[in-house]
N, C-alpha and C. Protein backbone atom coordinates (compact mmCIF):
# COMPACT_ATOMS: atom_id res chain seq x y z
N UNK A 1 -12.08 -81.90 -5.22
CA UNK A 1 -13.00 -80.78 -5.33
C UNK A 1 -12.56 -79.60 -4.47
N UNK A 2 -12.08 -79.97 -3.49
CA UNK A 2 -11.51 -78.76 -2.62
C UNK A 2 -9.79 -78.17 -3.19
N UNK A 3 -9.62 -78.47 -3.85
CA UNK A 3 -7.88 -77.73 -4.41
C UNK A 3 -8.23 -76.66 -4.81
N UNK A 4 -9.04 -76.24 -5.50
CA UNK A 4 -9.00 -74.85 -5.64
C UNK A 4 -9.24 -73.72 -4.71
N UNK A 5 -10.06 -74.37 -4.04
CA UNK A 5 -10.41 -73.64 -2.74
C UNK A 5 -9.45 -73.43 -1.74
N UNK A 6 -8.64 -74.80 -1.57
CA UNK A 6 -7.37 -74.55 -0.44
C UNK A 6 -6.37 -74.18 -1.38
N UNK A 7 -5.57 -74.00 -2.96
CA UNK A 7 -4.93 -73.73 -3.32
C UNK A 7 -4.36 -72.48 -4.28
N UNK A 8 -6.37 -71.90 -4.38
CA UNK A 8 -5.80 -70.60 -5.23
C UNK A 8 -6.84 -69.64 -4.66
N UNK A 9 -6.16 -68.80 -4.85
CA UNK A 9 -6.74 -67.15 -4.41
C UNK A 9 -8.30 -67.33 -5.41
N UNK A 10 -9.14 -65.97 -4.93
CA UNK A 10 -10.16 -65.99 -5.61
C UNK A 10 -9.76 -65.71 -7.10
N UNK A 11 -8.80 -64.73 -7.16
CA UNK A 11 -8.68 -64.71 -8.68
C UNK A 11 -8.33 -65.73 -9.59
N UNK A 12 -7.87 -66.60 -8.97
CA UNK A 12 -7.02 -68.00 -9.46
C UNK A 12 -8.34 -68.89 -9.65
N UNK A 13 -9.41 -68.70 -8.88
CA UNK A 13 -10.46 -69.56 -8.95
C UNK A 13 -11.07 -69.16 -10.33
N UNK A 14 -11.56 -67.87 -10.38
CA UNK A 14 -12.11 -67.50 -11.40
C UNK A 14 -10.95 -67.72 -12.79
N UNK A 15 -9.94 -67.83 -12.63
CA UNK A 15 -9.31 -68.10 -13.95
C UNK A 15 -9.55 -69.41 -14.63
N UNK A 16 -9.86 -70.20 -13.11
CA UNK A 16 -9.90 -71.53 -14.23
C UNK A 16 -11.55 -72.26 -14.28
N UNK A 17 -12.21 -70.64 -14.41
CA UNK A 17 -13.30 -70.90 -14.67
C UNK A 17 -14.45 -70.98 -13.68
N UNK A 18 -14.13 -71.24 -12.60
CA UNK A 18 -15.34 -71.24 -11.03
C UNK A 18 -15.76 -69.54 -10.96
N UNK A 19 -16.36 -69.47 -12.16
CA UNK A 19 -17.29 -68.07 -12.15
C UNK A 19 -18.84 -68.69 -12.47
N UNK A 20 -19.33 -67.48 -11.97
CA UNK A 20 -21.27 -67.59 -12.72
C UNK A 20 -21.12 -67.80 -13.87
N UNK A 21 -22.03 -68.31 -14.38
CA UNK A 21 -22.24 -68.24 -15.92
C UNK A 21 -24.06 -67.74 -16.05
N UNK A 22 -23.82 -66.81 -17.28
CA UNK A 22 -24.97 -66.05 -17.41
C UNK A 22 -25.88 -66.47 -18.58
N UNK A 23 -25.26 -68.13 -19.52
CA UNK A 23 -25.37 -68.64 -20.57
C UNK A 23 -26.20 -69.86 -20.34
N UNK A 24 -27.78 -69.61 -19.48
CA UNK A 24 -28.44 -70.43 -18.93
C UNK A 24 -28.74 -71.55 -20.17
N UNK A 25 -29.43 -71.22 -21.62
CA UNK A 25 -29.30 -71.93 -22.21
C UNK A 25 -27.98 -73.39 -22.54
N UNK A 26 -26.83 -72.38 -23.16
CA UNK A 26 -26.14 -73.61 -22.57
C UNK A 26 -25.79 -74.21 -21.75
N UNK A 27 -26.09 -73.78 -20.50
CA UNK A 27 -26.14 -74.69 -19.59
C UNK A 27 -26.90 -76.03 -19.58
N UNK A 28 -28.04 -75.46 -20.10
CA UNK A 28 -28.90 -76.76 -20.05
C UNK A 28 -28.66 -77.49 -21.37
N UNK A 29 -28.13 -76.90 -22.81
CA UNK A 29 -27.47 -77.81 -23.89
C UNK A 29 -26.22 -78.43 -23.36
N UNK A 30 -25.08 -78.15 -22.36
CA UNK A 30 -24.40 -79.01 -21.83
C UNK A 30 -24.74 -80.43 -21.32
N UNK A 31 -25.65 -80.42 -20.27
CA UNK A 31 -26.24 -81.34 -19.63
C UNK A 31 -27.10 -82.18 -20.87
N UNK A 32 -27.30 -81.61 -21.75
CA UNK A 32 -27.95 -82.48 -22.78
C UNK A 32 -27.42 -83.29 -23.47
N UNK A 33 -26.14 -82.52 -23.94
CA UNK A 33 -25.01 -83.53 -24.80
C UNK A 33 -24.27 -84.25 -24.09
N UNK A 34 -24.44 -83.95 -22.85
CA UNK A 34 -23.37 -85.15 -22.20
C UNK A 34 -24.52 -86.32 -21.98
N UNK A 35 -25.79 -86.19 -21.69
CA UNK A 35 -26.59 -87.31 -21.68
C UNK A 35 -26.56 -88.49 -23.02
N UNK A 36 -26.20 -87.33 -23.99
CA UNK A 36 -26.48 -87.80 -26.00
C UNK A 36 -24.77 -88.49 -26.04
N UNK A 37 -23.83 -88.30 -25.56
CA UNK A 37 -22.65 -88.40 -25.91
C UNK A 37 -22.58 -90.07 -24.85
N UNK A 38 -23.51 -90.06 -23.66
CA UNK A 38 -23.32 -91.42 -22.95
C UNK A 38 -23.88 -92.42 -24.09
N UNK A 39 -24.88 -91.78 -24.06
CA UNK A 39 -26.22 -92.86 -25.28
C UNK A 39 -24.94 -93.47 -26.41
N UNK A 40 -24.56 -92.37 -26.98
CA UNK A 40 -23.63 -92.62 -28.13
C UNK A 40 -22.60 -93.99 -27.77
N UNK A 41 -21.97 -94.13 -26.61
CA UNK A 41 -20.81 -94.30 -26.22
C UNK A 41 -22.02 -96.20 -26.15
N UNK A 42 -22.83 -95.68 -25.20
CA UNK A 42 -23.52 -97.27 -25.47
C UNK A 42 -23.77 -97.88 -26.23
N UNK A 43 -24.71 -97.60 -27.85
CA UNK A 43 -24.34 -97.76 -28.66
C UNK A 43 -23.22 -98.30 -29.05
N UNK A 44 -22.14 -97.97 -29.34
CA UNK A 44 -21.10 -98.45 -29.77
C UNK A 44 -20.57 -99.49 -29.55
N UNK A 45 -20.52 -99.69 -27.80
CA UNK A 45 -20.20 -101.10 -27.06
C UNK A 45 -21.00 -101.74 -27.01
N UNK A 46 -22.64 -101.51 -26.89
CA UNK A 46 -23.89 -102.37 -27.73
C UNK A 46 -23.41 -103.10 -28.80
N UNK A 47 -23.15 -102.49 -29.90
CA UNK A 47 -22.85 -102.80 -31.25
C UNK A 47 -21.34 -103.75 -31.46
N UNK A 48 -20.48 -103.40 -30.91
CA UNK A 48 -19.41 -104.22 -30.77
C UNK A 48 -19.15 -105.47 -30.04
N UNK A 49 -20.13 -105.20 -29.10
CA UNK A 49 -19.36 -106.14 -27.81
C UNK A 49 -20.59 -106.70 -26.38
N UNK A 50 -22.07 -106.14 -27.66
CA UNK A 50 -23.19 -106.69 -27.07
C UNK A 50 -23.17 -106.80 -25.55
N UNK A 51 -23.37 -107.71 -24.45
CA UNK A 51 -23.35 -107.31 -23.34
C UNK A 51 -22.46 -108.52 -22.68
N UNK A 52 -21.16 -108.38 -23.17
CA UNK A 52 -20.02 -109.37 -22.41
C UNK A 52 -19.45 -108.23 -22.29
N UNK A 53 -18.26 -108.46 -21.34
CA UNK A 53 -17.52 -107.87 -20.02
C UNK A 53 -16.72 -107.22 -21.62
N UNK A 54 -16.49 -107.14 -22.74
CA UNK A 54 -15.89 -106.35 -23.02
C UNK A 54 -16.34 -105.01 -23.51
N UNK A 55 -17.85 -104.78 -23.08
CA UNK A 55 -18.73 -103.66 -23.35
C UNK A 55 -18.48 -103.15 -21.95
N UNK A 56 -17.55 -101.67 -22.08
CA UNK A 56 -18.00 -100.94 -20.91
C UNK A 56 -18.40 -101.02 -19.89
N UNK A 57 -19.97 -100.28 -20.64
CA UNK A 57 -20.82 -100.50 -19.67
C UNK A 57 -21.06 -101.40 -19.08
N UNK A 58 -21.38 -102.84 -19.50
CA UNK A 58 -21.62 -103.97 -18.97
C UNK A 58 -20.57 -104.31 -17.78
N UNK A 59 -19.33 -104.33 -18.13
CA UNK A 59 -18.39 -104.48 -17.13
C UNK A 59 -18.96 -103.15 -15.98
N UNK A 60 -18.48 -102.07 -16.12
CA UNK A 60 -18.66 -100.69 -14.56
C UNK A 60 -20.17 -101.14 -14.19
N UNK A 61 -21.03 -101.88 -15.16
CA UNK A 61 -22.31 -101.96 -14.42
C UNK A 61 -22.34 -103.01 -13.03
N UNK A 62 -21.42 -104.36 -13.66
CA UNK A 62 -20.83 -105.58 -12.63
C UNK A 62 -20.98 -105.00 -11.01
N UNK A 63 -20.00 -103.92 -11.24
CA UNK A 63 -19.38 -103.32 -10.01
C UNK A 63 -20.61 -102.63 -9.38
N UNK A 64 -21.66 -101.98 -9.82
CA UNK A 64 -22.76 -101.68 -9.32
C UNK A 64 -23.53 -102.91 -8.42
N UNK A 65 -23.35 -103.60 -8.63
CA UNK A 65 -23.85 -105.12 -7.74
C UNK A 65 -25.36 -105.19 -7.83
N UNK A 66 -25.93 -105.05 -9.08
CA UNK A 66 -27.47 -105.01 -9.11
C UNK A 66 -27.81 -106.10 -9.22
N UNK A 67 -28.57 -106.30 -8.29
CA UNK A 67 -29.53 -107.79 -8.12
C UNK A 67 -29.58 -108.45 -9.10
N UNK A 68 -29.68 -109.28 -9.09
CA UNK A 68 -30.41 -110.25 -10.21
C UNK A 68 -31.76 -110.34 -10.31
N UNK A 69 -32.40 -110.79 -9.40
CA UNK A 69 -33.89 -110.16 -9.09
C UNK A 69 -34.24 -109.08 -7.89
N UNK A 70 -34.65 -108.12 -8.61
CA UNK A 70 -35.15 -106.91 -7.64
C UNK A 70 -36.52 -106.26 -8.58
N UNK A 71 -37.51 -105.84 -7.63
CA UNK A 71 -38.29 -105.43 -7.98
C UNK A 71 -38.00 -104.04 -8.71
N UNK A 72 -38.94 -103.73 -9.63
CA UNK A 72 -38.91 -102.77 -10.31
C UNK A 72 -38.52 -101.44 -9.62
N UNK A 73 -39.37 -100.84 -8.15
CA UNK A 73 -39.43 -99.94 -7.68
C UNK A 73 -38.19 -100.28 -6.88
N UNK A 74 -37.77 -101.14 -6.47
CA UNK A 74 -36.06 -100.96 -5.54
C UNK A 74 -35.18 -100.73 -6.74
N UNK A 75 -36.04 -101.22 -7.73
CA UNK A 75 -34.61 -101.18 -9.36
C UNK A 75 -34.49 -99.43 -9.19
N UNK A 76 -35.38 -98.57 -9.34
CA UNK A 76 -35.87 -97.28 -9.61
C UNK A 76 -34.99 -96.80 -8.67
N UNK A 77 -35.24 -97.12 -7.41
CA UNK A 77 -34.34 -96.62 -5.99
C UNK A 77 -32.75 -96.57 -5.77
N UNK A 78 -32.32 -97.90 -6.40
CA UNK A 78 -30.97 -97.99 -6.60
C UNK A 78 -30.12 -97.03 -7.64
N UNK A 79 -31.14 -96.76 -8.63
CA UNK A 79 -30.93 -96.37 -10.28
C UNK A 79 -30.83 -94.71 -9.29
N UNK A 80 -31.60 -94.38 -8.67
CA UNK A 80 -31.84 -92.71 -8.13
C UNK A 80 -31.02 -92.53 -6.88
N UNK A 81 -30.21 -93.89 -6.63
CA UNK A 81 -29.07 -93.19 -5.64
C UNK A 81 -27.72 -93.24 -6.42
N UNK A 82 -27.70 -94.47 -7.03
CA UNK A 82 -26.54 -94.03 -7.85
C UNK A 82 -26.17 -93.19 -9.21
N UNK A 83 -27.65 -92.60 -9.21
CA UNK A 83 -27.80 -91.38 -10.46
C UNK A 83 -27.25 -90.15 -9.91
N UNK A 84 -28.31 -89.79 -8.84
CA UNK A 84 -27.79 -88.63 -7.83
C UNK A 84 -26.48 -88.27 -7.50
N UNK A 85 -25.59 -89.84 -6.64
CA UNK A 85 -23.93 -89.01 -6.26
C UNK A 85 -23.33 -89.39 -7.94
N UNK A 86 -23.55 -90.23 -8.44
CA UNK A 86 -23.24 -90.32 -10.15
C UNK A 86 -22.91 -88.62 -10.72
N UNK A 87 -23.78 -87.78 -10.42
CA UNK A 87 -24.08 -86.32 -10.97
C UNK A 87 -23.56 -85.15 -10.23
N UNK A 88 -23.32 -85.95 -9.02
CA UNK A 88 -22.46 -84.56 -7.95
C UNK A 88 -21.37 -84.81 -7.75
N UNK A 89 -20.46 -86.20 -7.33
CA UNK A 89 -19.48 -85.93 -7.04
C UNK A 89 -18.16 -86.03 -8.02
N UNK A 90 -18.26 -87.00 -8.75
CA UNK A 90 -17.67 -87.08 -9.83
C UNK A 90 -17.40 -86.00 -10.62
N UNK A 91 -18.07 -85.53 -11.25
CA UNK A 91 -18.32 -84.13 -12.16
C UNK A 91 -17.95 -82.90 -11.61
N UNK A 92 -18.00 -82.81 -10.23
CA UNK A 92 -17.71 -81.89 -9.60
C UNK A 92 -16.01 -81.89 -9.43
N UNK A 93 -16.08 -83.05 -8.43
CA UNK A 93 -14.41 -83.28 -8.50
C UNK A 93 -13.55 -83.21 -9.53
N UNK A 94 -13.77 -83.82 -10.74
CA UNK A 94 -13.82 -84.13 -11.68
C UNK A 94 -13.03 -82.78 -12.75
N UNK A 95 -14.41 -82.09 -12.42
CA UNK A 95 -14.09 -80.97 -13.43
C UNK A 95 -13.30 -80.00 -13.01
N UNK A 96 -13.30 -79.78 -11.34
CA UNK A 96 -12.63 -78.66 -10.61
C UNK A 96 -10.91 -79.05 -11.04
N UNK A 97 -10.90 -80.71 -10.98
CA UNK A 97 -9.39 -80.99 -10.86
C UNK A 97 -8.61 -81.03 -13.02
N UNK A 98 -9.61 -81.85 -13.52
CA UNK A 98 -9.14 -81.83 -14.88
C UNK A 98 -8.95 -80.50 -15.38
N UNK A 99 -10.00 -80.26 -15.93
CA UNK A 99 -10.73 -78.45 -16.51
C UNK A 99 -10.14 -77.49 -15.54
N UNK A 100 -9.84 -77.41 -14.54
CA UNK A 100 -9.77 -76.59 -13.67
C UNK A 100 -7.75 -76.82 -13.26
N UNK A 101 -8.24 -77.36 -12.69
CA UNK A 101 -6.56 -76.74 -12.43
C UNK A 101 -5.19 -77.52 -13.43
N UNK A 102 -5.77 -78.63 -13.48
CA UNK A 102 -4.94 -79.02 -14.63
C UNK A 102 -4.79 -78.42 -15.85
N UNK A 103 -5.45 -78.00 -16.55
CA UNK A 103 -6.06 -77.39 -17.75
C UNK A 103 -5.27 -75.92 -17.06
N UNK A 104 -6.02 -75.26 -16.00
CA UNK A 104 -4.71 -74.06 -16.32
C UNK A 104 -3.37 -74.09 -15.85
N UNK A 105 -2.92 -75.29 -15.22
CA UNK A 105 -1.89 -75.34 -15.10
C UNK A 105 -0.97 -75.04 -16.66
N UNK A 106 -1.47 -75.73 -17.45
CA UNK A 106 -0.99 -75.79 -18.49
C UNK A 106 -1.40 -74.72 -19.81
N UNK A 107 -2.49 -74.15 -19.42
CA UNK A 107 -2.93 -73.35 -20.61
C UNK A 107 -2.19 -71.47 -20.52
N UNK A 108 -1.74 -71.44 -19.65
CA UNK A 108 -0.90 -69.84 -20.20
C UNK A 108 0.42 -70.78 -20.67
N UNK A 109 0.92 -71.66 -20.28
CA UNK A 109 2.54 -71.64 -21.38
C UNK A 109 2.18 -72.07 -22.82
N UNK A 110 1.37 -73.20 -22.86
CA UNK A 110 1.15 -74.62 -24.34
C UNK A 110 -0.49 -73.29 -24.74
N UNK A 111 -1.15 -73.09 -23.97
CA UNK A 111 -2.61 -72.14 -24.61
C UNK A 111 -4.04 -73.13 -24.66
N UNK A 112 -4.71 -72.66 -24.39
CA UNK A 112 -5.89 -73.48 -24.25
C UNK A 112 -6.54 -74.42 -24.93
N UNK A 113 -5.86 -74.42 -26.54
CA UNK A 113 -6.07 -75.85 -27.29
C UNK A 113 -5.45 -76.96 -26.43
N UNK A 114 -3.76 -76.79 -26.86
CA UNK A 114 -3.15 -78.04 -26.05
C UNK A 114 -3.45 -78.03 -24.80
N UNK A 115 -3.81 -76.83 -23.59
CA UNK A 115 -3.99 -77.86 -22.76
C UNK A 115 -5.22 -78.40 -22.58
N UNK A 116 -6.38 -78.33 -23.29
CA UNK A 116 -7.02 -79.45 -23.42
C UNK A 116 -6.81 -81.05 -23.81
N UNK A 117 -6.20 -80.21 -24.50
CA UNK A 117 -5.89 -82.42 -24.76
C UNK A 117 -4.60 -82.92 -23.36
N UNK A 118 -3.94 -81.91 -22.68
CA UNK A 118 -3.11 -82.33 -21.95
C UNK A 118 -4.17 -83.28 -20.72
N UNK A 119 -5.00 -82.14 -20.40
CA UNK A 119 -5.93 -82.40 -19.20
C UNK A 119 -7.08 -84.11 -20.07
N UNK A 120 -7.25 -84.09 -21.22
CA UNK A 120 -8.32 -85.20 -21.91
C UNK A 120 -7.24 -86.21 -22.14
N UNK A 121 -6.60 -86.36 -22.05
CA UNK A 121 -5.69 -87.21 -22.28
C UNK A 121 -5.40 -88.02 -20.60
N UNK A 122 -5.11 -86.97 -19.71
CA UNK A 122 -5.31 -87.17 -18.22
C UNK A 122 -6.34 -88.10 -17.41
N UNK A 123 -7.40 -86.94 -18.44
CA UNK A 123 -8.90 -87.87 -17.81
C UNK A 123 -8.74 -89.10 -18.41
N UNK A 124 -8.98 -89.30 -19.69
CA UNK A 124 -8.73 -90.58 -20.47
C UNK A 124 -8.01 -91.72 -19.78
N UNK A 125 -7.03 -91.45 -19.64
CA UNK A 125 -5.61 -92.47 -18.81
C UNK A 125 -6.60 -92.90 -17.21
N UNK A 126 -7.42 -91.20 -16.90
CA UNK A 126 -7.60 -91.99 -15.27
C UNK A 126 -8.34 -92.90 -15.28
N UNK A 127 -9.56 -92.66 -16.55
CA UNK A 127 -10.53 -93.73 -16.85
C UNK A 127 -10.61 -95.04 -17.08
N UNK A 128 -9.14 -95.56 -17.15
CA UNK A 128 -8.93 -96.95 -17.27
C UNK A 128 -8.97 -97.60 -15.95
N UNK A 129 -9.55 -97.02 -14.90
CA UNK A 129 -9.77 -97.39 -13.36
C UNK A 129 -10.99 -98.20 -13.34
N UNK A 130 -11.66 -97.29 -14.43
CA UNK A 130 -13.08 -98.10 -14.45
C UNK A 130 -13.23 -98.91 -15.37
N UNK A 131 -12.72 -98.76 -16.65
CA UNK A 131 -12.50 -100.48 -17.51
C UNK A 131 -10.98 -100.24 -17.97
N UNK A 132 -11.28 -101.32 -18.57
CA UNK A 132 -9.31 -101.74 -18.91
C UNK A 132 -9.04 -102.77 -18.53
N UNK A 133 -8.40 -102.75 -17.19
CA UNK A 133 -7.41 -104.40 -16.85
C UNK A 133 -8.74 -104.22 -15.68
N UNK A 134 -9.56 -105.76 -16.50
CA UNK A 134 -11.01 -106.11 -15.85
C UNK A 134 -10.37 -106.95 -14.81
N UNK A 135 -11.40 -107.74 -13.43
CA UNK A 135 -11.45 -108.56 -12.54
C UNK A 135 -12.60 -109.02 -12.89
N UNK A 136 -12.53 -110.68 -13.85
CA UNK A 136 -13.19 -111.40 -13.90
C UNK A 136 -13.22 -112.83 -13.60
N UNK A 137 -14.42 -112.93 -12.45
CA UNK A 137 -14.51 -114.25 -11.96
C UNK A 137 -12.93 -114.81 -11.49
N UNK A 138 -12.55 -114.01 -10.94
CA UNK A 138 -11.34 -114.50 -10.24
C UNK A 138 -10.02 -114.35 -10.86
N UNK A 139 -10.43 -114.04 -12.00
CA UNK A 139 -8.85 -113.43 -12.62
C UNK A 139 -8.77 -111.93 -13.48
N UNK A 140 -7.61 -111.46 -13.85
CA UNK A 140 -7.24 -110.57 -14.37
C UNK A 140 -7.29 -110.21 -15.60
N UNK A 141 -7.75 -109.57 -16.44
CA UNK A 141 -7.40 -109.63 -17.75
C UNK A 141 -7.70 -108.27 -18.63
N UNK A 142 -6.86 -107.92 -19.30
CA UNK A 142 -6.70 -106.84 -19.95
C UNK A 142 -7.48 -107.00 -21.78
N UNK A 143 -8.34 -106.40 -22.10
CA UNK A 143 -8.93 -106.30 -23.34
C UNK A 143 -8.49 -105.10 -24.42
N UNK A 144 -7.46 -105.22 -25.09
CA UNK A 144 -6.66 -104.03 -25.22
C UNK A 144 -7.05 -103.56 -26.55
N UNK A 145 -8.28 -103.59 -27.70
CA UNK A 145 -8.81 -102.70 -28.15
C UNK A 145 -10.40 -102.31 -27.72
N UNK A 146 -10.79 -103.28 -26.97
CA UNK A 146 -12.12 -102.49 -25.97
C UNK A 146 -11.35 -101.46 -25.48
N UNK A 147 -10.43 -101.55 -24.32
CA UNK A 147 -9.75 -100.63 -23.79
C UNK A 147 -9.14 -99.39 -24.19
N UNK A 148 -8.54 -99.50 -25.77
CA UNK A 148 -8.57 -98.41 -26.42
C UNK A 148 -9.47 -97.74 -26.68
N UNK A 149 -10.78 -98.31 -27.16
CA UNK A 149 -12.04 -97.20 -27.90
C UNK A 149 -12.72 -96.91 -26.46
N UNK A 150 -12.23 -97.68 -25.16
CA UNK A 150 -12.87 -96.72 -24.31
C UNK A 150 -12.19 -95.50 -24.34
N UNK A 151 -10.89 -95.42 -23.80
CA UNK A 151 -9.71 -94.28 -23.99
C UNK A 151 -9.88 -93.41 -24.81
N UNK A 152 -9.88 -93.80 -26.00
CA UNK A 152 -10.52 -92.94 -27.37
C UNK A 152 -11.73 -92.04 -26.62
N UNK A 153 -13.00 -92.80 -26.28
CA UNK A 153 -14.02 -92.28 -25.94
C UNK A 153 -14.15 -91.51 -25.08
N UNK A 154 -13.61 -92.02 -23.60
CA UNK A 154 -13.46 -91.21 -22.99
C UNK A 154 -12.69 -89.43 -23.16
N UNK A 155 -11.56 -89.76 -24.21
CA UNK A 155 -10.59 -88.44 -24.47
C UNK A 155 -11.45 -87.59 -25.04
N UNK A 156 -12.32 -88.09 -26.28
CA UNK A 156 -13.30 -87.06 -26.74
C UNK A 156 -14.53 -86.34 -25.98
N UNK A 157 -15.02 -87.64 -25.20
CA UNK A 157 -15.86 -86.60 -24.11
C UNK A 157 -15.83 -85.60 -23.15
N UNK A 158 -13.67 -85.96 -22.94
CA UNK A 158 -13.53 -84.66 -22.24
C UNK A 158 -13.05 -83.53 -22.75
N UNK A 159 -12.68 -83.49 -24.17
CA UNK A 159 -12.63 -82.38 -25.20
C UNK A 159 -14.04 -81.86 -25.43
N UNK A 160 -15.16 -82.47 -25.22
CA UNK A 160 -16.46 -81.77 -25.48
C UNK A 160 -16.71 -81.16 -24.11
N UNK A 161 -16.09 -81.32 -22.76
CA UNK A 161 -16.49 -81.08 -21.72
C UNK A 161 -15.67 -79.64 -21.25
N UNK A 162 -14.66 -79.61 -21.97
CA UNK A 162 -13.53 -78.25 -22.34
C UNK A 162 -14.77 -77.11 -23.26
N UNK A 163 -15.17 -78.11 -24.20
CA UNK A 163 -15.89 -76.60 -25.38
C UNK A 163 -17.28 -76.25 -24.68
N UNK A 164 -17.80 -76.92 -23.57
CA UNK A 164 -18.93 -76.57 -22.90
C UNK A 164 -18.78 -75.47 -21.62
N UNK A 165 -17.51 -76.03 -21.24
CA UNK A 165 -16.94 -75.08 -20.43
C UNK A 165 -16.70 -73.58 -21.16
N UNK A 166 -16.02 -73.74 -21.98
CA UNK A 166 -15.57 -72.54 -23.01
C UNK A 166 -16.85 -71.52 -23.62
N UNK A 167 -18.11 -72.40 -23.65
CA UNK A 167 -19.36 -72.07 -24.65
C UNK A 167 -19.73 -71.22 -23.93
N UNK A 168 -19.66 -71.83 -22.10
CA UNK A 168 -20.55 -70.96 -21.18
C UNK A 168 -20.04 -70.26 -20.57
N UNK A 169 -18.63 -70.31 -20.47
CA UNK A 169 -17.80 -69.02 -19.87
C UNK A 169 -17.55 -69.67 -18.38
N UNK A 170 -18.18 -70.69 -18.12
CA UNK A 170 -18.01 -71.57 -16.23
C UNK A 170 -17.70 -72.53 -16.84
N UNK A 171 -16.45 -73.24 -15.31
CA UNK A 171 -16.67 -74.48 -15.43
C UNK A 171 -18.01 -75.19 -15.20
N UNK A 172 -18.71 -74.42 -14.79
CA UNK A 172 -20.13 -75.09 -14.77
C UNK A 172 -20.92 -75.89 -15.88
N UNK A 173 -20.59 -75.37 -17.08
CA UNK A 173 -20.70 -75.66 -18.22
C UNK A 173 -20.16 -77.41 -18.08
N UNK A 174 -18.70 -77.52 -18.17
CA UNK A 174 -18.26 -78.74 -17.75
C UNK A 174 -18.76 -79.84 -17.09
N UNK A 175 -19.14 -79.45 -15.66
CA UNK A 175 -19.89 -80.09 -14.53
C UNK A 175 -21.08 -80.33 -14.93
N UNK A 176 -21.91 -80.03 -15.79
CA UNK A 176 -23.38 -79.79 -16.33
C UNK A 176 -23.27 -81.21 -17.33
N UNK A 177 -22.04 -80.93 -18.29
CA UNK A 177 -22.13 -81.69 -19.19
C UNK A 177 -21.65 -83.61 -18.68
N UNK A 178 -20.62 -83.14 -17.98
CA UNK A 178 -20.32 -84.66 -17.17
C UNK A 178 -21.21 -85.00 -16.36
N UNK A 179 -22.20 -84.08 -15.63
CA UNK A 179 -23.15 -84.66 -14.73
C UNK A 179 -24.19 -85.82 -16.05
N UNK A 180 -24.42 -84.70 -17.17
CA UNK A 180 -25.63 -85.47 -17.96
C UNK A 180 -24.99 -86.66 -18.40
N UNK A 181 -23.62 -86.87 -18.75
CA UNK A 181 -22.68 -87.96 -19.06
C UNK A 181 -22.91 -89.39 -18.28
N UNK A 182 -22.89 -88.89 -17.36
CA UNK A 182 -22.92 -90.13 -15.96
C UNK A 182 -24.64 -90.08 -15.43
N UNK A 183 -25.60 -89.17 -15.88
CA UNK A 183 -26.90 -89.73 -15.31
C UNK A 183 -27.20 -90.88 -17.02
N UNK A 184 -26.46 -90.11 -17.88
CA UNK A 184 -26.86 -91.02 -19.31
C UNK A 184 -26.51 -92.17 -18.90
N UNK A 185 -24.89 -92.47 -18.55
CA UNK A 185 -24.21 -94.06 -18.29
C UNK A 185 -24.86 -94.80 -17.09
N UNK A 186 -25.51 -94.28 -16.47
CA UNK A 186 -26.07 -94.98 -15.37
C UNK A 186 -27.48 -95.74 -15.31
N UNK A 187 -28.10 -94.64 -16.42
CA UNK A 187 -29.04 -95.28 -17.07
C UNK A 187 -28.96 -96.61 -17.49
N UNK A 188 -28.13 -96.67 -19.09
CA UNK A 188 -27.43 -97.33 -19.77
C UNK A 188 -27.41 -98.17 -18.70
N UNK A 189 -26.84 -98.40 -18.27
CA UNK A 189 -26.09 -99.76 -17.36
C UNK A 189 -27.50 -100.31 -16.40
N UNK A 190 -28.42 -99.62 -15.82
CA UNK A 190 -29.50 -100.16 -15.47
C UNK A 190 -30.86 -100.61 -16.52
N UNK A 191 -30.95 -99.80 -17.35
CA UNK A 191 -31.91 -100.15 -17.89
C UNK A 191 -31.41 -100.66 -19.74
N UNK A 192 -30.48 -100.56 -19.84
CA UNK A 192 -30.42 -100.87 -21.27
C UNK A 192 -29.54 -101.88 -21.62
N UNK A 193 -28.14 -102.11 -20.59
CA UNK A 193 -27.12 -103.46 -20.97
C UNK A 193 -28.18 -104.49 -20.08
């Protein structure tokens, strides 16, 4: 989150988007579709892969370490701390480093189509940190078309997180839309796998 700040001039900031945005509406349709685009993404691994370790969610939920029995209101408490940094730091970091400097690293030579997919392709690949080659019950194991349609999934959500950026003229747009992304998946993983 801090590279742009220690690495580019103000004008450099504003190029890759760390301006106001005056497009309050989409702002708040960002944050909406990234909530609709988590839902979606559950669904899918719902539908495929019901709630064994090769659903996503079910697996990154593991790693959350939620009780087995906890009362409703500590359920609520846990769900609202890991919703909260879920929505700030990630998204923030996130977007400053993908969308932001990656993305213009690459977008005056290749132009702002390709380097979107340079930078979604990036994110995609980093996302296999959180599923992919699982740690289960003591061993290792790789699920390699779960692992693809996460990849898949993930690449498209960060091509929608490029046209939100683009819609609103900020990366804020971006950050808005990955924040609603990750309060959607966090949901998902507490209250719905």
């Amino acid at each position: 989150a801090l590279v742009p700040f220690v690495f580019l001039s103000k004008a450099g900031r504003a190029q890759i988007g760390l301006i106001k945005s005056n497009a309050y509406g989409m702002l708040i349709a960002a944050f909406i579709i990234g909530i609709a685009l988590s839902l979606f993404l559950h669904v899918i691994g719902k539908l495929l892969y019901e709630d064994s370790f090769q659903n996503w969610y079910a697996y990154i939920g593991k790693s959350y370490n939620i009780p087995e029995v906890i009362s409703a209101s500590d359920k609520f408490t846990l769900f609202l701390v890991m919703a909260i940094t879920g929505m700030i730091f990630s998204p923030i970091g996130e977007e400053l480093f993908f969308r932001g400097v990656v993305h213009g690293s690459f977008a005056k030579s290749i132009g702002d189509q390709k380097a979107s997919i340079v930078d979604s392709l990036a994110f995609a690949l980093t996302h296999i940190a959180h599923f992919g080659l699982v740690f289960i019950n003591g061993n290792w194991t790789f699920y390699f078309v779960p692992t693809l349609l996460w990849v898949i999934g993930m690449f498209l959500v960060s091509i929608v997180f490029f046209q939100m950026k683009k819609s609103s003229g900020s990366i804020l747009g971006a950050i808005l839309c990955h924040a609603g992304f990750n309060l959607g998946m966090i949901y998902c993983i507490f209250y719905l796998v």
